[in-house]
PDB file of N, CA and C in Angstrom:
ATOM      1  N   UNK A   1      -3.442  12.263  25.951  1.00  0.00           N
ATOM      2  CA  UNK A   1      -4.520  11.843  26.819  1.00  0.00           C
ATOM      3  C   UNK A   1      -4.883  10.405  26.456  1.00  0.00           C
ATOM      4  N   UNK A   2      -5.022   9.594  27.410  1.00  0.00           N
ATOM      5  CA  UNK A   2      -5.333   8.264  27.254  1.00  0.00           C
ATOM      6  C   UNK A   2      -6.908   7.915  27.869  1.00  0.00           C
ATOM      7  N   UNK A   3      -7.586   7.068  26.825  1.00  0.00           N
ATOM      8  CA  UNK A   3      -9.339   6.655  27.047  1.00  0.00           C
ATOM      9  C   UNK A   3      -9.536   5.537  26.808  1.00  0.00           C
ATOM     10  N   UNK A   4     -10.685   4.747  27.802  1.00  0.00           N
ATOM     11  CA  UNK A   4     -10.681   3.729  27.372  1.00  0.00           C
ATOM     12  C   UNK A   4     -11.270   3.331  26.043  1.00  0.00           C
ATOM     13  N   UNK A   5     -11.407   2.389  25.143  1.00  0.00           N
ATOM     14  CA  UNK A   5     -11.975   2.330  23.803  1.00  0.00           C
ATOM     15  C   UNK A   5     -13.733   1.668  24.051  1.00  0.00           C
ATOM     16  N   UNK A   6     -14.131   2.455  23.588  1.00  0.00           N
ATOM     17  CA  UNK A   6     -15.616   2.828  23.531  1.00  0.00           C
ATOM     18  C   UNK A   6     -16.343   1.228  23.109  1.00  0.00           C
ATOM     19  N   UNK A   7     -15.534   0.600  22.302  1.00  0.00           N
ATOM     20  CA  UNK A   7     -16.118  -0.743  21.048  1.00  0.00           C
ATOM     21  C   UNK A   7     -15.365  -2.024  21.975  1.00  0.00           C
ATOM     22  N   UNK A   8     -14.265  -1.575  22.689  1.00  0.00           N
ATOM     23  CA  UNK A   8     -13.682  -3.187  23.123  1.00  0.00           C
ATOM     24  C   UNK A   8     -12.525  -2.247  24.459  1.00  0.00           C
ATOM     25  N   UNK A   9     -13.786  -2.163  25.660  1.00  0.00           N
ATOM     26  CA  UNK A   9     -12.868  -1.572  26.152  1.00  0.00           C
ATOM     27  C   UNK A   9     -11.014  -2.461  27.207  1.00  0.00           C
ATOM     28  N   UNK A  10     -10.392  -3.271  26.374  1.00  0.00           N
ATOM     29  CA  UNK A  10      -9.136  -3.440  26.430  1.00  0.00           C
ATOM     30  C   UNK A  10      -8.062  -2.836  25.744  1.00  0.00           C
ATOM     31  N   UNK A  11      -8.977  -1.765  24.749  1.00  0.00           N
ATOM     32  CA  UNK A  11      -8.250  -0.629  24.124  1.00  0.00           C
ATOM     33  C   UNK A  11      -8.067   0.800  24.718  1.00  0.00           C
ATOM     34  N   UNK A  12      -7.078   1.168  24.714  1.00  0.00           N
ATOM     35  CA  UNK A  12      -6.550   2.663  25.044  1.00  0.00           C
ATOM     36  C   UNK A  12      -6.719   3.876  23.664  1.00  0.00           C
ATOM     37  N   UNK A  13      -7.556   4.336  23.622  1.00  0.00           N
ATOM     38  CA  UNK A  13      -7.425   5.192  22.756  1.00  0.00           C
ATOM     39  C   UNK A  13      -6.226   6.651  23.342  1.00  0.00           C
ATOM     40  N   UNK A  14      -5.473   6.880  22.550  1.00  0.00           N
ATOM     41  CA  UNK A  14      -4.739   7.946  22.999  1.00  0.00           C
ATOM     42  C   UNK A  14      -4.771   9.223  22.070  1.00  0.00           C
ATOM     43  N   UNK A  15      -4.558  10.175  22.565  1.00  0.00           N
ATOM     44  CA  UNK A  15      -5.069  11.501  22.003  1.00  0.00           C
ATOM     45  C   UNK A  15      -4.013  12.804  22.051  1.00  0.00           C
ATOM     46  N   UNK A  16      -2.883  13.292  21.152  1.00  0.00           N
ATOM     47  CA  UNK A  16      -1.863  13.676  21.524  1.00  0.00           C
ATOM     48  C   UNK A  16      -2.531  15.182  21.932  1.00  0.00           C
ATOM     49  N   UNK A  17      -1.156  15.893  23.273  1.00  0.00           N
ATOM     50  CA  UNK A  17      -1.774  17.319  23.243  1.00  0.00           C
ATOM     51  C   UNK A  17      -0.717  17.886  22.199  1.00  0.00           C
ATOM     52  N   UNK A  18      -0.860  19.177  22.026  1.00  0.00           N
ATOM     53  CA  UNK A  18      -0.311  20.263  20.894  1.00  0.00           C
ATOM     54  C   UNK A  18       1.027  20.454  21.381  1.00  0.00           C
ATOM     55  N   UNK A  19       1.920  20.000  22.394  1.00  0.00           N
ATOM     56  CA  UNK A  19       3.047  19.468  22.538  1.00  0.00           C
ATOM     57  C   UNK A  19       3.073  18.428  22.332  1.00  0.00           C
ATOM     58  N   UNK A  20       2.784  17.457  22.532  1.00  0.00           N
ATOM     59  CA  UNK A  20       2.845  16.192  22.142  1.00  0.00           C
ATOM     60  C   UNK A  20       3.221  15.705  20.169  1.00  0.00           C
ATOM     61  N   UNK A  21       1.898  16.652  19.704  1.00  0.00           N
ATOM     62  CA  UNK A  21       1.933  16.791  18.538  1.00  0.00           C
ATOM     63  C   UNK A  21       3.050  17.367  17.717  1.00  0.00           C
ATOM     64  N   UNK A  22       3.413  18.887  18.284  1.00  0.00           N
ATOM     65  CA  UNK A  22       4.897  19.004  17.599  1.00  0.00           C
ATOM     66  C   UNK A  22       6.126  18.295  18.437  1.00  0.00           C
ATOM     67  N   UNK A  23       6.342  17.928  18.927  1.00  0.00           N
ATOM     68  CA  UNK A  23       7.440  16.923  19.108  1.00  0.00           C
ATOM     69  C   UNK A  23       7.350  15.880  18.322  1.00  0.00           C
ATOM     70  N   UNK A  24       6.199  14.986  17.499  1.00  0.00           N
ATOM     71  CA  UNK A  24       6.436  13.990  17.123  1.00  0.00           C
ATOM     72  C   UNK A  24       6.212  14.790  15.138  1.00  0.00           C
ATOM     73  N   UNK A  25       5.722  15.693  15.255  1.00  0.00           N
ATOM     74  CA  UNK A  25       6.302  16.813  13.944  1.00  0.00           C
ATOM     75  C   UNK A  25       8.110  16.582  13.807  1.00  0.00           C
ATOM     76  N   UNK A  26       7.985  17.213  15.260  1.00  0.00           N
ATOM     77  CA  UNK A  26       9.576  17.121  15.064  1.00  0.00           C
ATOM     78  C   UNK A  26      10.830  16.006  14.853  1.00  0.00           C
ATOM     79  N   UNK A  27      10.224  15.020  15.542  1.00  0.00           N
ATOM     80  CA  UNK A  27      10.891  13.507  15.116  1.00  0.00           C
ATOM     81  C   UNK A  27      10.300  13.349  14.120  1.00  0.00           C
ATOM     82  N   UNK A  28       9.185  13.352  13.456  1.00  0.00           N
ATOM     83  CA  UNK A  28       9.031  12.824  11.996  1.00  0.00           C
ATOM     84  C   UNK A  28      10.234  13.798  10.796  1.00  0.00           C
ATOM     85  N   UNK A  29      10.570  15.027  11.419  1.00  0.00           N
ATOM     86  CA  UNK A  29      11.432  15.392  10.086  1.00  0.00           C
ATOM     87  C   UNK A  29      12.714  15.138   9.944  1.00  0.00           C
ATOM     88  N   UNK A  30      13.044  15.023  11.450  1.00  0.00           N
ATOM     89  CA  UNK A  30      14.519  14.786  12.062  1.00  0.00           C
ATOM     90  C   UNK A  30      14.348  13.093  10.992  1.00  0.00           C
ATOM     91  N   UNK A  31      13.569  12.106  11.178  1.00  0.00           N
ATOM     92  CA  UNK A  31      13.781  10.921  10.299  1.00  0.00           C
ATOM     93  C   UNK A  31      13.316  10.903   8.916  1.00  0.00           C
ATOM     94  N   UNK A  32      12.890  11.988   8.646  1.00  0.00           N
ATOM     95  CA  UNK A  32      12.490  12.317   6.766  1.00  0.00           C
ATOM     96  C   UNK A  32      14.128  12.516   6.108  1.00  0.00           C
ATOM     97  N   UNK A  33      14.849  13.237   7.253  1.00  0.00           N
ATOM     98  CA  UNK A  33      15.839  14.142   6.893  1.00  0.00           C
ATOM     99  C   UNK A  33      17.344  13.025   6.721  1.00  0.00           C
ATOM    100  N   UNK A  34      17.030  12.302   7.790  1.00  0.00           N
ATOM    101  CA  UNK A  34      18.087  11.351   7.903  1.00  0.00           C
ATOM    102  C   UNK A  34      18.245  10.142   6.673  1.00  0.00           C
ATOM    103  N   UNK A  35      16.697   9.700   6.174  1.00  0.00           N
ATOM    104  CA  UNK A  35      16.764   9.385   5.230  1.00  0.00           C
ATOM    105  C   UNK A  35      17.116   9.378   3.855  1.00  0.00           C
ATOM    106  N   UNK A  36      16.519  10.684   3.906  1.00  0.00           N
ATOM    107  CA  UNK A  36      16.941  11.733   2.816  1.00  0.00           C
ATOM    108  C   UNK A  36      18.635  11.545   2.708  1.00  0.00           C
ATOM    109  N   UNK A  37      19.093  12.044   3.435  1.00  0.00           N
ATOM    110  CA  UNK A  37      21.175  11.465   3.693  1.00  0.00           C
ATOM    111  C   UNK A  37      21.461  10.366   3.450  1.00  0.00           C
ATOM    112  N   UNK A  38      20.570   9.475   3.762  1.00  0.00           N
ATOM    113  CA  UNK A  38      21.018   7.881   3.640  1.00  0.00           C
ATOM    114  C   UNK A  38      20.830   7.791   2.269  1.00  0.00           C
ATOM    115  N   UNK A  39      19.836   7.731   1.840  1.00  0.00           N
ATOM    116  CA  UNK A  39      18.936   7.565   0.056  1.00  0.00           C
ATOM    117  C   UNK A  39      20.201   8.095  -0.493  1.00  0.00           C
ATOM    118  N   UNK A  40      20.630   9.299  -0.377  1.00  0.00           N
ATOM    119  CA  UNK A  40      21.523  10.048  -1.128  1.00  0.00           C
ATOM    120  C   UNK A  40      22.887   9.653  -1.315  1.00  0.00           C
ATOM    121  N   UNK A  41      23.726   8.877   0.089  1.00  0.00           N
ATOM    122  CA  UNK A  41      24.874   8.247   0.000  1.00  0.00           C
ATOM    123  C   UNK A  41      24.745   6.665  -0.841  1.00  0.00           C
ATOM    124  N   UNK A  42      23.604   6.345  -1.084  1.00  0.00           N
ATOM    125  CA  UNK A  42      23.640   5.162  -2.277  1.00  0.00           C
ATOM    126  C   UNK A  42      23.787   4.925  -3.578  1.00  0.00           C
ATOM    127  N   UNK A  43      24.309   4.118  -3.688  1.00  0.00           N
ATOM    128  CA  UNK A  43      24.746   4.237  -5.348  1.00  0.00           C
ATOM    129  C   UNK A  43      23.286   4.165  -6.345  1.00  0.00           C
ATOM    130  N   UNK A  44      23.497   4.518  -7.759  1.00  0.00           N
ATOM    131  CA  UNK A  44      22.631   4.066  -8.214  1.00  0.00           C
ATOM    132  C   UNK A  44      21.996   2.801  -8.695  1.00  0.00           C
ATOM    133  N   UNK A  45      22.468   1.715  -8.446  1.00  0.00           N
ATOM    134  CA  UNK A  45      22.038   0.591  -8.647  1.00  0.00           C
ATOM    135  C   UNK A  45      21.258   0.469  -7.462  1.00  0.00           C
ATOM    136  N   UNK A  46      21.694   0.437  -6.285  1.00  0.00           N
ATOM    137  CA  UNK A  46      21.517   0.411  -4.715  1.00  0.00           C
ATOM    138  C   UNK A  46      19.833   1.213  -4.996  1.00  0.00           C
ATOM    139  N   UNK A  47      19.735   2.156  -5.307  1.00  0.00           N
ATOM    140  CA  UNK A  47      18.712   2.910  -5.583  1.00  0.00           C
ATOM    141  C   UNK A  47      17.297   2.431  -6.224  1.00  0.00           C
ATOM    142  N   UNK A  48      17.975   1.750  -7.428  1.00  0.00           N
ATOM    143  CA  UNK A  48      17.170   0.828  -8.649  1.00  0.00           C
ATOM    144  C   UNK A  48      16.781  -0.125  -7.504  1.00  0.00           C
ATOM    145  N   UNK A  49      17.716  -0.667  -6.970  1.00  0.00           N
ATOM    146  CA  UNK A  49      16.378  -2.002  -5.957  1.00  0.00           C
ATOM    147  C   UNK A  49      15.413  -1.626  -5.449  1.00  0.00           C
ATOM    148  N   UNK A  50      16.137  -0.514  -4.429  1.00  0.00           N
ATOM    149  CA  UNK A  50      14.667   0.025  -3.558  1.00  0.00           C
ATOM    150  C   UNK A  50      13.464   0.273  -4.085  1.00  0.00           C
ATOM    151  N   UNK A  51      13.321   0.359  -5.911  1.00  0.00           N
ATOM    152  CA  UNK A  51      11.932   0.982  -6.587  1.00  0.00           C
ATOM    153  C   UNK A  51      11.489  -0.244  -6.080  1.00  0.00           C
ATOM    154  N   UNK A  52      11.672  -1.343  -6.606  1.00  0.00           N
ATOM    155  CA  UNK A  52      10.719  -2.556  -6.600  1.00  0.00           C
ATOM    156  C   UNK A  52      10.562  -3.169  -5.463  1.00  0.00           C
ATOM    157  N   UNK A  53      11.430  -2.484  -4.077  1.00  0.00           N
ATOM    158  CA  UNK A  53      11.139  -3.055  -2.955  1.00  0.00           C
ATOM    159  C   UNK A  53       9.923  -2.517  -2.375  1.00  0.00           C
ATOM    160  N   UNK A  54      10.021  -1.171  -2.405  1.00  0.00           N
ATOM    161  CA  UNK A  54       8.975  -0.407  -2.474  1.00  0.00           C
ATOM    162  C   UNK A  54       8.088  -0.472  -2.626  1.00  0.00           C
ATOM    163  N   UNK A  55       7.409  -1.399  -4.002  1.00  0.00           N
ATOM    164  CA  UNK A  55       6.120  -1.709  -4.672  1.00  0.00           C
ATOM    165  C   UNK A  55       5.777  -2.852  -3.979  1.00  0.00           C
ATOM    166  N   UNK A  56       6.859  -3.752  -3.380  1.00  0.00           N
ATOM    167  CA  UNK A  56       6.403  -4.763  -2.584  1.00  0.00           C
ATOM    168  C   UNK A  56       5.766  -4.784  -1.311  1.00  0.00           C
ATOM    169  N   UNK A  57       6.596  -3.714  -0.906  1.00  0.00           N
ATOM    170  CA  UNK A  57       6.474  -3.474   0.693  1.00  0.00           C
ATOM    171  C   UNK A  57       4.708  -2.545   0.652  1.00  0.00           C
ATOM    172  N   UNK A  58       4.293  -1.952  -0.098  1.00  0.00           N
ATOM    173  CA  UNK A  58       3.357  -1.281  -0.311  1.00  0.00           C
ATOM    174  C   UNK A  58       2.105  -2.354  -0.626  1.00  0.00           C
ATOM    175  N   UNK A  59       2.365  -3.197  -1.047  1.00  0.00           N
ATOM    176  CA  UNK A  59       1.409  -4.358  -1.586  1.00  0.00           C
ATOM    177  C   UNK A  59       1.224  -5.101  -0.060  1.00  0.00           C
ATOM    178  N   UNK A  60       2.484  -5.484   0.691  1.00  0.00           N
ATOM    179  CA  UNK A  60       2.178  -6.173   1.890  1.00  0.00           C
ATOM    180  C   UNK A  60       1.109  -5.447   2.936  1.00  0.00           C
ATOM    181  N   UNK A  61       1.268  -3.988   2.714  1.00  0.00           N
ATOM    182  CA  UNK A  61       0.578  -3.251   3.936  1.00  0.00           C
ATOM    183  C   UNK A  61      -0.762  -3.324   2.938  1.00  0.00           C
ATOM    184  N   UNK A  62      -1.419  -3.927   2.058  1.00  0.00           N
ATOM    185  CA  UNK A  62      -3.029  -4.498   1.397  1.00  0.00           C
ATOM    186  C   UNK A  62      -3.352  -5.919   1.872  1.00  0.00           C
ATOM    187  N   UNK A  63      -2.257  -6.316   2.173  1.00  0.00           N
ATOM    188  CA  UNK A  63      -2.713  -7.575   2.375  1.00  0.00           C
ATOM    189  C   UNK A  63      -3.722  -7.799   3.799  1.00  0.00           C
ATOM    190  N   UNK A  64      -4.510  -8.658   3.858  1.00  0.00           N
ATOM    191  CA  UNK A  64      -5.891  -8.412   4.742  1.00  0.00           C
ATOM    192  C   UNK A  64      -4.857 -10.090   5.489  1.00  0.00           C
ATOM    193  N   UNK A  65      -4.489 -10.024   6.520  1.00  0.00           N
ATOM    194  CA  UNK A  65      -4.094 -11.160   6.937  1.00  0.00           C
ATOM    195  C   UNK A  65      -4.624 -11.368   8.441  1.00  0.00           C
ATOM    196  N   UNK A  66      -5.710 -12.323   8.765  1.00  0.00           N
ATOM    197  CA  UNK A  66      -5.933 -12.764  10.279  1.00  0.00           C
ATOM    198  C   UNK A  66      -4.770 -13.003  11.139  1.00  0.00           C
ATOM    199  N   UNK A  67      -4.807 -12.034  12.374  1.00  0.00           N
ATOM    200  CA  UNK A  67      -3.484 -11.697  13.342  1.00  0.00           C
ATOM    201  C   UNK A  67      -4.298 -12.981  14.045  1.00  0.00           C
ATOM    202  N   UNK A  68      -2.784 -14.007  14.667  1.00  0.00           N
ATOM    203  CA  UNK A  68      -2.971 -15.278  15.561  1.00  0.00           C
ATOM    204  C   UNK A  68      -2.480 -14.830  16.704  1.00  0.00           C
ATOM    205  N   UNK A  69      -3.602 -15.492  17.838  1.00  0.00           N
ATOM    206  CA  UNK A  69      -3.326 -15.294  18.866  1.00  0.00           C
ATOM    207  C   UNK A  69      -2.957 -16.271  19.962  1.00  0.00           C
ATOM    208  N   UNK A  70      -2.075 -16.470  20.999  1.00  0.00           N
ATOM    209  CA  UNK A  70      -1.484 -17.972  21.477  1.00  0.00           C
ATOM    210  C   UNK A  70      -1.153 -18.765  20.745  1.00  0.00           C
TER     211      UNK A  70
END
């Protein structure tokens, strides 16, 4: 279900129904799973990078950065 946003209405708030919801259950495991296969066909060195990419990539999604517009 789609609404307009209450605070700035140029926002769509959207609202999944209980199909909606397990289908995207269901693509979230179908890509847990695929990963899971991928992670697993890597070597272990290959492996050792990803820790510290990880810690990076986790630090970027803290970062408070003003989105530019035009």
């Amino acid at each position: 279900m789609r609404e307009t946003g209450t605070v700035d209405r140029r926002q769509s708030v959207l609202t999944l129904t209980e199909s909606g919801r397990r289908a995207l259950e269901r693509d979230m495991a179908e890509r847990d799973a695929w990963l899971a296969e991928a992670l697993g066909a890597l070597g272990d060195t290959e492996r050792g990078v990803l820790a510290p990419a990880a810690t990076v990539m986790e630090r970027l999604g803290t970062i408070d950065v003003p989105v530019r517009t035009g």
